[in-house]
C-alpha atoms as a PDB file:
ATOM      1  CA  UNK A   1     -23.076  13.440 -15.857  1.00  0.00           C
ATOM      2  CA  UNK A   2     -20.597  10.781 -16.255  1.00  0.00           C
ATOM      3  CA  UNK A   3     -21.699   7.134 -14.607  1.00  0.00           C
ATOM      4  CA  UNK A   4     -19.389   4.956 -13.472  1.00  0.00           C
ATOM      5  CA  UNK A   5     -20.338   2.585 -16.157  1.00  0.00           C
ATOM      6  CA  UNK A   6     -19.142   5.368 -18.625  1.00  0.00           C
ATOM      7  CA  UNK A   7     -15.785   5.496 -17.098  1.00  0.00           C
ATOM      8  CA  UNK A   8     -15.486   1.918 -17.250  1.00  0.00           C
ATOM      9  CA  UNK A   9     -15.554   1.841 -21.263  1.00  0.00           C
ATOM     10  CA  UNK A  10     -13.054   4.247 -21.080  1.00  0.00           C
ATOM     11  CA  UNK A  11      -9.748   2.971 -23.012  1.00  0.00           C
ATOM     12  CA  UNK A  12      -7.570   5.531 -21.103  1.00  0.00           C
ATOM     13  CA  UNK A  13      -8.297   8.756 -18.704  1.00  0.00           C
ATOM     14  CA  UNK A  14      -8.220  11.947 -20.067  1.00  0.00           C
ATOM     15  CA  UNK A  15      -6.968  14.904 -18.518  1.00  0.00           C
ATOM     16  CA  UNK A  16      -9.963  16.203 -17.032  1.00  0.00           C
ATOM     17  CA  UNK A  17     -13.776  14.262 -16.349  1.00  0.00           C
ATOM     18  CA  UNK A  18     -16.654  16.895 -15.352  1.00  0.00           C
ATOM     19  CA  UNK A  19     -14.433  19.377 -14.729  1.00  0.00           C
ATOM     20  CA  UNK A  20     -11.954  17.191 -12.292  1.00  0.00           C
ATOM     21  CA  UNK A  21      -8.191  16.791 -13.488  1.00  0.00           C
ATOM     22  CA  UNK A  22      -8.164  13.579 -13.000  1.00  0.00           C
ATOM     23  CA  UNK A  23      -3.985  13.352 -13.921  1.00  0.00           C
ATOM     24  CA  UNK A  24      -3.689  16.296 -11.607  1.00  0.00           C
ATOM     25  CA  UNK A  25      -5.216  13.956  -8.666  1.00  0.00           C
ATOM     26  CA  UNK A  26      -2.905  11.254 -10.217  1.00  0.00           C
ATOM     27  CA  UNK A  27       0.307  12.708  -9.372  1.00  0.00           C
ATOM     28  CA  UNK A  28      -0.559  13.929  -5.876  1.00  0.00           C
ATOM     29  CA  UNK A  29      -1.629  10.661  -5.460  1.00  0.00           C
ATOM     30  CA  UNK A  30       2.130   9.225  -5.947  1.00  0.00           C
ATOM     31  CA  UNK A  31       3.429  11.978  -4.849  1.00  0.00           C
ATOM     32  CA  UNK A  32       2.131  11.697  -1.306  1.00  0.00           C
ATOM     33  CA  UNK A  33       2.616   7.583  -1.593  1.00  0.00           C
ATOM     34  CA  UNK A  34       6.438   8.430  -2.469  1.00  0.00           C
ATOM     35  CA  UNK A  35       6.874  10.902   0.445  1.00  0.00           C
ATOM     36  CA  UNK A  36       5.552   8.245   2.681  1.00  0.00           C
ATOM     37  CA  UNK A  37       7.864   5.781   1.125  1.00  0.00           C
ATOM     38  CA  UNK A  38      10.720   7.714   2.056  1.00  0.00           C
ATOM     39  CA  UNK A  39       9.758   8.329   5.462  1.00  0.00           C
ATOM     40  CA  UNK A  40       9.259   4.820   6.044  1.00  0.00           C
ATOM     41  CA  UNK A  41      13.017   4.180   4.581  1.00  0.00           C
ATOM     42  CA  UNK A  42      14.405   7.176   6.699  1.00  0.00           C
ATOM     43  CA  UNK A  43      12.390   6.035  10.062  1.00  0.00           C
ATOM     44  CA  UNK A  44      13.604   2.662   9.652  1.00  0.00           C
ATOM     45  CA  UNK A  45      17.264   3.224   8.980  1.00  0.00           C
ATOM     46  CA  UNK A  46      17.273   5.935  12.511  1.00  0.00           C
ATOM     47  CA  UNK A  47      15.594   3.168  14.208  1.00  0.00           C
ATOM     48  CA  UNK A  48      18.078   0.806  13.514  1.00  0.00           C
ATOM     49  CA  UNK A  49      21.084   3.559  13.758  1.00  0.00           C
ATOM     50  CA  UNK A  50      19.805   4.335  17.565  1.00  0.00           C
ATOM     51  CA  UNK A  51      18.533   2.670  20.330  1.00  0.00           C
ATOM     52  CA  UNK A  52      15.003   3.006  19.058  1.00  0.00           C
ATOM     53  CA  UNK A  53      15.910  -0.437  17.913  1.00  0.00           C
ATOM     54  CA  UNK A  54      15.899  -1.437  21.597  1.00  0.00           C
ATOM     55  CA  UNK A  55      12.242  -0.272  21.468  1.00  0.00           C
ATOM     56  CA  UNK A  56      11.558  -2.078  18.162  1.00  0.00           C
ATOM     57  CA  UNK A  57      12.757  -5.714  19.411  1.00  0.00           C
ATOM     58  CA  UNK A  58      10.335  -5.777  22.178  1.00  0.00           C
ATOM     59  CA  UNK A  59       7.369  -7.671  21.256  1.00  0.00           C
ATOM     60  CA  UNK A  60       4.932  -5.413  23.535  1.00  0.00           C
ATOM     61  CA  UNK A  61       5.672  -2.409  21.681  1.00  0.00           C
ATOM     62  CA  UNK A  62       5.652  -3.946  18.729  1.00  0.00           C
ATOM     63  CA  UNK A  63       2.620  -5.648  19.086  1.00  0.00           C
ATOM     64  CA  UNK A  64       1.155  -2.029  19.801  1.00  0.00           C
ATOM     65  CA  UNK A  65       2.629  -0.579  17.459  1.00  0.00           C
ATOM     66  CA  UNK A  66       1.259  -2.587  14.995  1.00  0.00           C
ATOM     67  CA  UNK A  67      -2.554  -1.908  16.694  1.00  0.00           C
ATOM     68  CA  UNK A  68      -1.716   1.592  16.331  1.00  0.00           C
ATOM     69  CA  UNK A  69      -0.936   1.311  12.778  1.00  0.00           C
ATOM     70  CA  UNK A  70      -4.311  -0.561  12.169  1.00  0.00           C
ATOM     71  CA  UNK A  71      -5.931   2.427  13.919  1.00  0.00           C
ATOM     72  CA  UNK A  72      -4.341   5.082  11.629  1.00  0.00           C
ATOM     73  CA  UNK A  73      -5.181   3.073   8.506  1.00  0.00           C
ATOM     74  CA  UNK A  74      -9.130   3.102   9.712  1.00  0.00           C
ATOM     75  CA  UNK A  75      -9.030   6.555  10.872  1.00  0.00           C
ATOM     76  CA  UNK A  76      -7.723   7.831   7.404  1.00  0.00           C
ATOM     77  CA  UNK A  77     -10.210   5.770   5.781  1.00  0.00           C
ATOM     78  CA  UNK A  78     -13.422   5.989   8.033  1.00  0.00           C
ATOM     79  CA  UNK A  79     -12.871   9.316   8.438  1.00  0.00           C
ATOM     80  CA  UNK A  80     -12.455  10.312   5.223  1.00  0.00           C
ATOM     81  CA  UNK A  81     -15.676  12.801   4.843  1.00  0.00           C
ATOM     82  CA  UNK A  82     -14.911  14.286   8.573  1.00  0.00           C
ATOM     83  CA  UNK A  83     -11.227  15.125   8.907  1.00  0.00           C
ATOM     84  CA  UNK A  84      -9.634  17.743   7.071  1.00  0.00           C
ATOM     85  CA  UNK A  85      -6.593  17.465   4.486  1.00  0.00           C
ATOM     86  CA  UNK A  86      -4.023  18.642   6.861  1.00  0.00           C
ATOM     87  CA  UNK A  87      -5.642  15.888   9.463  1.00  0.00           C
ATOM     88  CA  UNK A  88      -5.001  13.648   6.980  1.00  0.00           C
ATOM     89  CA  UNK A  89      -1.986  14.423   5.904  1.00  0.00           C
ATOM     90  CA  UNK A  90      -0.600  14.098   9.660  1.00  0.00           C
ATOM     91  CA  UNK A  91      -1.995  10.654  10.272  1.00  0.00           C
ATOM     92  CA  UNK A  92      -0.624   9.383   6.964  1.00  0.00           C
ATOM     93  CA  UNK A  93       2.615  10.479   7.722  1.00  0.00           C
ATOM     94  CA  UNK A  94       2.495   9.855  11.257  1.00  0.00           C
ATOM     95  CA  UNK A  95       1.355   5.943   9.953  1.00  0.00           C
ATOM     96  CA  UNK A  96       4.382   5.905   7.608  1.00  0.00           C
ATOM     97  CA  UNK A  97       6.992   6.994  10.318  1.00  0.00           C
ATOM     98  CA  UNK A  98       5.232   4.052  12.664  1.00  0.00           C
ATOM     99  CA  UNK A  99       5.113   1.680   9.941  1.00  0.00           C
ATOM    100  CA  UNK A 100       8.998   2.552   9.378  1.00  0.00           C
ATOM    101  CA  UNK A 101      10.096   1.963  12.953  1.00  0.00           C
ATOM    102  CA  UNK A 102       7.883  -1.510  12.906  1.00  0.00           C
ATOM    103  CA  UNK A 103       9.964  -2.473   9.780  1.00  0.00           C
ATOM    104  CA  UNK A 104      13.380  -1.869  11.216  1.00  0.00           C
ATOM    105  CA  UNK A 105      13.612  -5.271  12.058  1.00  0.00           C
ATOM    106  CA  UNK A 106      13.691  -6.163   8.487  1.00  0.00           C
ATOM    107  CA  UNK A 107      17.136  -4.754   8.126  1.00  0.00           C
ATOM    108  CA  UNK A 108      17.918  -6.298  10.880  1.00  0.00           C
ATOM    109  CA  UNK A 109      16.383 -10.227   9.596  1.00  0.00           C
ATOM    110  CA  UNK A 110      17.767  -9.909   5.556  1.00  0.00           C
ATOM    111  CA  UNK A 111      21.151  -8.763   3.978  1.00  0.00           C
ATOM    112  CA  UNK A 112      21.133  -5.436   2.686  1.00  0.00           C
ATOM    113  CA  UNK A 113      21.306  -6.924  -0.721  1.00  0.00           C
ATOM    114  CA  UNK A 114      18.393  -8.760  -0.604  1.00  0.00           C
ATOM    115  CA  UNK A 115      16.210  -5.730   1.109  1.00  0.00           C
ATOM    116  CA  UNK A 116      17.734  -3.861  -2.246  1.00  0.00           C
ATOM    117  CA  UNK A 117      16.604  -6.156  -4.414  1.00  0.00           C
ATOM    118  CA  UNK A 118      13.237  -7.334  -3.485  1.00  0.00           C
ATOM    119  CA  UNK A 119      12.652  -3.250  -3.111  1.00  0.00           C
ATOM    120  CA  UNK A 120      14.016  -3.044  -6.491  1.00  0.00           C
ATOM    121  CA  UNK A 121      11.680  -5.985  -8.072  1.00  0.00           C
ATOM    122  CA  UNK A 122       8.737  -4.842  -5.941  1.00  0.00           C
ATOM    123  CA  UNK A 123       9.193  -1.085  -7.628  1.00  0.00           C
ATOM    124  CA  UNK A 124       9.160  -2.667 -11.256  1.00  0.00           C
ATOM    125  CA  UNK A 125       6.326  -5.028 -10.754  1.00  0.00           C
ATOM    126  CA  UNK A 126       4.149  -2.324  -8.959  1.00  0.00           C
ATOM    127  CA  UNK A 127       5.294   0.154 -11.574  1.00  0.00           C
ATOM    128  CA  UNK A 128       4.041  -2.087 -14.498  1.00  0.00           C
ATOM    129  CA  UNK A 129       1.022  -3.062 -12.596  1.00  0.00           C
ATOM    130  CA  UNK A 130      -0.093   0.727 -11.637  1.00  0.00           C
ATOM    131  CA  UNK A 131       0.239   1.587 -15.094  1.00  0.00           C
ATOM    132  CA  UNK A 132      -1.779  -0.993 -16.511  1.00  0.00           C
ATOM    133  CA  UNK A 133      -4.524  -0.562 -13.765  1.00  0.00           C
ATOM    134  CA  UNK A 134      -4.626   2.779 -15.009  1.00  0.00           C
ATOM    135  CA  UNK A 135      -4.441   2.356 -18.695  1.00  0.00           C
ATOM    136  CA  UNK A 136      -6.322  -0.724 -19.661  1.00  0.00           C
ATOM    137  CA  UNK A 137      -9.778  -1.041 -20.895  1.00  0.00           C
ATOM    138  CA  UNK A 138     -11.094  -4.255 -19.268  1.00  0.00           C
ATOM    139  CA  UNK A 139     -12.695  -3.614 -15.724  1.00  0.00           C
ATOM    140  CA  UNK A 140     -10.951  -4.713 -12.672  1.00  0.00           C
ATOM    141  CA  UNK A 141     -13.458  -4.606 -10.466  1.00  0.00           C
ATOM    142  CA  UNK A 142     -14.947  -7.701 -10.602  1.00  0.00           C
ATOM    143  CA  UNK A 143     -11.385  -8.738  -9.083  1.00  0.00           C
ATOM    144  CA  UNK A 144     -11.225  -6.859  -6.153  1.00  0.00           C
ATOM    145  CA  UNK A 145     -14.142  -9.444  -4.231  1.00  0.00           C
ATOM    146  CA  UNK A 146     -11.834 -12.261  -5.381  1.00  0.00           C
ATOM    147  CA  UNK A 147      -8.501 -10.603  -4.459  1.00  0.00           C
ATOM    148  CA  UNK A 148     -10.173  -9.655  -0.877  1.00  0.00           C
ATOM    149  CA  UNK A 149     -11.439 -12.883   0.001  1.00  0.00           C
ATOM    150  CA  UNK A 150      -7.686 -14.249  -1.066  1.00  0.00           C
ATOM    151  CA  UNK A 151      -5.853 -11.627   1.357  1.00  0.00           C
ATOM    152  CA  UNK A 152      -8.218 -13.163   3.775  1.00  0.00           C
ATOM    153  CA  UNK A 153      -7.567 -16.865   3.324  1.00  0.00           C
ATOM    154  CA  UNK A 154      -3.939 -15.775   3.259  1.00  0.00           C
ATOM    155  CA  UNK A 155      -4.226 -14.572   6.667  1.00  0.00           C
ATOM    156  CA  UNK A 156      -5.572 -17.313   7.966  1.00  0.00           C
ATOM    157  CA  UNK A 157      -2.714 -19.412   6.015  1.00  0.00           C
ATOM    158  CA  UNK A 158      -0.062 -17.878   7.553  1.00  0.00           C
ATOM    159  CA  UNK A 159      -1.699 -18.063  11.212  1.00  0.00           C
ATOM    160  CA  UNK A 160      -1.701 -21.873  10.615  1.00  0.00           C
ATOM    161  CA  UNK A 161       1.892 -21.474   9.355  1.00  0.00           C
ATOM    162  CA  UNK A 162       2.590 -20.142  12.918  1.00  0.00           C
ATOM    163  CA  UNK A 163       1.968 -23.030  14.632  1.00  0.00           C
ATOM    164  CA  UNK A 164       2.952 -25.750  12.141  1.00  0.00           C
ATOM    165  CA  UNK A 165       6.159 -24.401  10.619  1.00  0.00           C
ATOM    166  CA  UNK A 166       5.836 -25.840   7.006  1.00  0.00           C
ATOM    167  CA  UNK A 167       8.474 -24.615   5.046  1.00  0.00           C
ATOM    168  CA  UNK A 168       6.442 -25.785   1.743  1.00  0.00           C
ATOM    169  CA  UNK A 169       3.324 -23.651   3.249  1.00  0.00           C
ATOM    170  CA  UNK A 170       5.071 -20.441   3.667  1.00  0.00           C
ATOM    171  CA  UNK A 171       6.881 -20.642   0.105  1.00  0.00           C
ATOM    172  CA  UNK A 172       3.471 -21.104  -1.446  1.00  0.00           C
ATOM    173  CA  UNK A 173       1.776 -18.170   0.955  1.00  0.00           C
ATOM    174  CA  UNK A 174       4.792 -16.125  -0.289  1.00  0.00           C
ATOM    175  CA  UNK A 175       3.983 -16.630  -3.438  1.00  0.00           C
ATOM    176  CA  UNK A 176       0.210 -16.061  -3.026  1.00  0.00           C
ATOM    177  CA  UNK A 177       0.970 -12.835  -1.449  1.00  0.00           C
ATOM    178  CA  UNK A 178       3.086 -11.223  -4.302  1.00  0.00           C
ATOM    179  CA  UNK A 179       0.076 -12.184  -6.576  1.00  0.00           C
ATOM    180  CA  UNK A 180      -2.669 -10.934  -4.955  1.00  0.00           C
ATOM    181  CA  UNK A 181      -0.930  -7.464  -3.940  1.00  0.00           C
ATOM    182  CA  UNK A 182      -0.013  -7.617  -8.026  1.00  0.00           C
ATOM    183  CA  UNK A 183      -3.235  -7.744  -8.445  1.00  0.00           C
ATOM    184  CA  UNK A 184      -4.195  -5.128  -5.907  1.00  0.00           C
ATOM    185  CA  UNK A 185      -2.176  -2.858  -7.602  1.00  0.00           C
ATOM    186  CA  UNK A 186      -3.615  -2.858 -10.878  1.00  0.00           C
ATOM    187  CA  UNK A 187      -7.302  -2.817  -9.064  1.00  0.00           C
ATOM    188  CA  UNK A 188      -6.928  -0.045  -6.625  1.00  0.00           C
ATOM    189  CA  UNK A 189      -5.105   1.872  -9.507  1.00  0.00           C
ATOM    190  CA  UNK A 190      -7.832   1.240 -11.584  1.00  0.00           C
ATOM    191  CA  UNK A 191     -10.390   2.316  -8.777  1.00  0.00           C
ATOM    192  CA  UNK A 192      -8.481   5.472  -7.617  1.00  0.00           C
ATOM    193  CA  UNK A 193      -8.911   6.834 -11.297  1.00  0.00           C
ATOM    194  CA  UNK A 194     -12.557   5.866 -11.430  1.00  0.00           C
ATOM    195  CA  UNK A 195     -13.269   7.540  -8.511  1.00  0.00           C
ATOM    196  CA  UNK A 196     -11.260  10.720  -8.862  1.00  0.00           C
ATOM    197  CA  UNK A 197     -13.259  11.331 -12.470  1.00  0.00           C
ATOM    198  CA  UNK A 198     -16.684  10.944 -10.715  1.00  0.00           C
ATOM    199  CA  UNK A 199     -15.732  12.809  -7.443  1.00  0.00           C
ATOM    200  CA  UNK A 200     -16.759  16.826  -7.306  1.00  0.00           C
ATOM    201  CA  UNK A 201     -13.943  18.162  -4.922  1.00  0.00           C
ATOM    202  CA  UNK A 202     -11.681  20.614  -5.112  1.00  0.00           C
ATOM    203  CA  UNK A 203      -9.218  22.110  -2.861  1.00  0.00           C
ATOM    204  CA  UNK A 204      -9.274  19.992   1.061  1.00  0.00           C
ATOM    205  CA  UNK A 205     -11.485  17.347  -1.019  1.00  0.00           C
ATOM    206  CA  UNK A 206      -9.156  16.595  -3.842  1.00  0.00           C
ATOM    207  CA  UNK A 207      -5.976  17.122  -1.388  1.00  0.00           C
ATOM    208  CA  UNK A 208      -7.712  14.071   0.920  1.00  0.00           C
ATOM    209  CA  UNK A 209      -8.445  11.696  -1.634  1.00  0.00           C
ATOM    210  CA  UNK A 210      -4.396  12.567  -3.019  1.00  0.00           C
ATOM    211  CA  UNK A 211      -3.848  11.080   0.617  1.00  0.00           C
ATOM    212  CA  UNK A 212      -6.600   8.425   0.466  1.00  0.00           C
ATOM    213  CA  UNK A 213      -5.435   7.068  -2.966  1.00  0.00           C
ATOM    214  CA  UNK A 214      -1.622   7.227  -1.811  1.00  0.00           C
ATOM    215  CA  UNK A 215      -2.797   5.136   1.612  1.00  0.00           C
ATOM    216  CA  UNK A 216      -4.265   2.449  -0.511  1.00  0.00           C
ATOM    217  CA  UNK A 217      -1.480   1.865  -3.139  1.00  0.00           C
ATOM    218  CA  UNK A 218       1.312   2.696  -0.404  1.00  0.00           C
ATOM    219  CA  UNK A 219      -0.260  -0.670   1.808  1.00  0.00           C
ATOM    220  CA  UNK A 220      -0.431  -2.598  -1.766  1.00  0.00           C
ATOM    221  CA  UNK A 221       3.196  -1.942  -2.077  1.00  0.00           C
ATOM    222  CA  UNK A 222       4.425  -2.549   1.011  1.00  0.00           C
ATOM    223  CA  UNK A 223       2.537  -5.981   1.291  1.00  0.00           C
ATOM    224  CA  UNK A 224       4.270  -6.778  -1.968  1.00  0.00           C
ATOM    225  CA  UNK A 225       7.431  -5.966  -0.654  1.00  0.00           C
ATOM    226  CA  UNK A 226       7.426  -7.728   2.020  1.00  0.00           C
ATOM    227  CA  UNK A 227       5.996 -11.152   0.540  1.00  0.00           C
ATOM    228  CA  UNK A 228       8.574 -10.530  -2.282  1.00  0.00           C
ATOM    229  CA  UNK A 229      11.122 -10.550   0.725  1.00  0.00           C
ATOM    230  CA  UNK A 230      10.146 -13.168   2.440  1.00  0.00           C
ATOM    231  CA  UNK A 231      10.495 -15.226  -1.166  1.00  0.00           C
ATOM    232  CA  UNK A 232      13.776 -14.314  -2.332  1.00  0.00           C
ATOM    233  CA  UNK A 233      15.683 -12.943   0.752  1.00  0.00           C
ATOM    234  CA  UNK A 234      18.480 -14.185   2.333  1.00  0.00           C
ATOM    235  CA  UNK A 235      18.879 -13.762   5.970  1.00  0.00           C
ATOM    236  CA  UNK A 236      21.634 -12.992   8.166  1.00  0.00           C
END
């Protein structure tokens, strides 16, 4: 049996690990992180198109709409080993359609141009950064207590920034953000892979963590996004 120490002197992953196609997991992996993406984009653009947008610029649905959309992300995760793949599946893409209509503002805040082009960046960087969390041979994982405890101080950073205002402190937050969620990338890439060649599912198992994996890199991305945003865009 493979350890996870084995894995991790791996240069690349092969096709298959104990009998799990680990590229096989892979793609439905992005492929359920892309479908999500698009929903998100599509939810977003009706929200703004109709008078959903009505809905969207109220701060009491927004605020629980945004609870809601903490609730889906822990369900998905804490339920992992109780709900099936078609449960799953629902909440993720009920979580993407949410986290679409919670976003509308967005195109409502930047220029079109700028939305296009931190999307753009944000696709490249997390491109680059997926591949090399899946590809390289030094282990991540001694990152991801650093990279959590910085998501956490940037938190707190930009709670501060709420009531102070600092133009210098949210430039610098904005730039802490894109790093970190770079550096997410790379580590939940890396850990996604690791994981997939040690787990013994097939079927509902593999289709959840497809779903699980896509969650965790969809968030990455959209925190990147969004940081990368509020770096470079221009507002109307």
């Amino acid at each position: 049996m493979n350890s996870m120490n084995d894995n991790r002197n791996l240069s690349y992953y092969p096709s298959a690990v104990g009998g799990v196609d680990i590229q096989s997991i892979m793609r439905a992996v992005y492929t359920w992180m892309v479908l999500g993406m698009l929903l998100t984009a599509g939810f977003a653009y009706i929200t703004v198109s109709t008078s959903l947008i009505n809905f969207a610029l109220n701060p009491i649905i927004l605020i629980v709409a945004m609870v809601a959309e903490i609730g889906l992300v822990m369900g998905i995760s804490w339920g992992f080993n109780k709900i099936s793949a078609g449960t799953a599946a629902m909440l993720f893409f009920v979580y993407a359609a949410l986290n679409g209509f919670t976003l509308s503002i967005i195109l409502l805040t930047f220029s079109l141009g700028s939305v296009f082009l931190a999307f753009v960046s944000t696709a490249a960087l997390f491109g680059a950064m997926s591949v090399i969390g899946y590809t390289t041979k030094i282990d991540l994982s001694k990152m991801g207590t650093f990279l959590m405890m910085g998501v956490i101080g940037l938190l707190i950073a930009m709670v501060i920034n709420i009531f102070v205002a600092s133009g210098p402190l949210d430039f610098i937050i904005s730039i802490a953000g894109v790093l970190i969620f770079t550096g997410l990338t790379a580590f939940d890439t890396q850990r996604i892979a690791r994981m997939a060649g040690q787990m013994n599912a097939q079927g509902d198992g593999a289709a959840k963590y497809g779903i699980f994996g896509a969650l965790r890199l969809y968030l990455d991305f959209i925190n990147m996004f969004l940081f990368m945003l509020r770096l470079f865009g221009r507002r109307r």
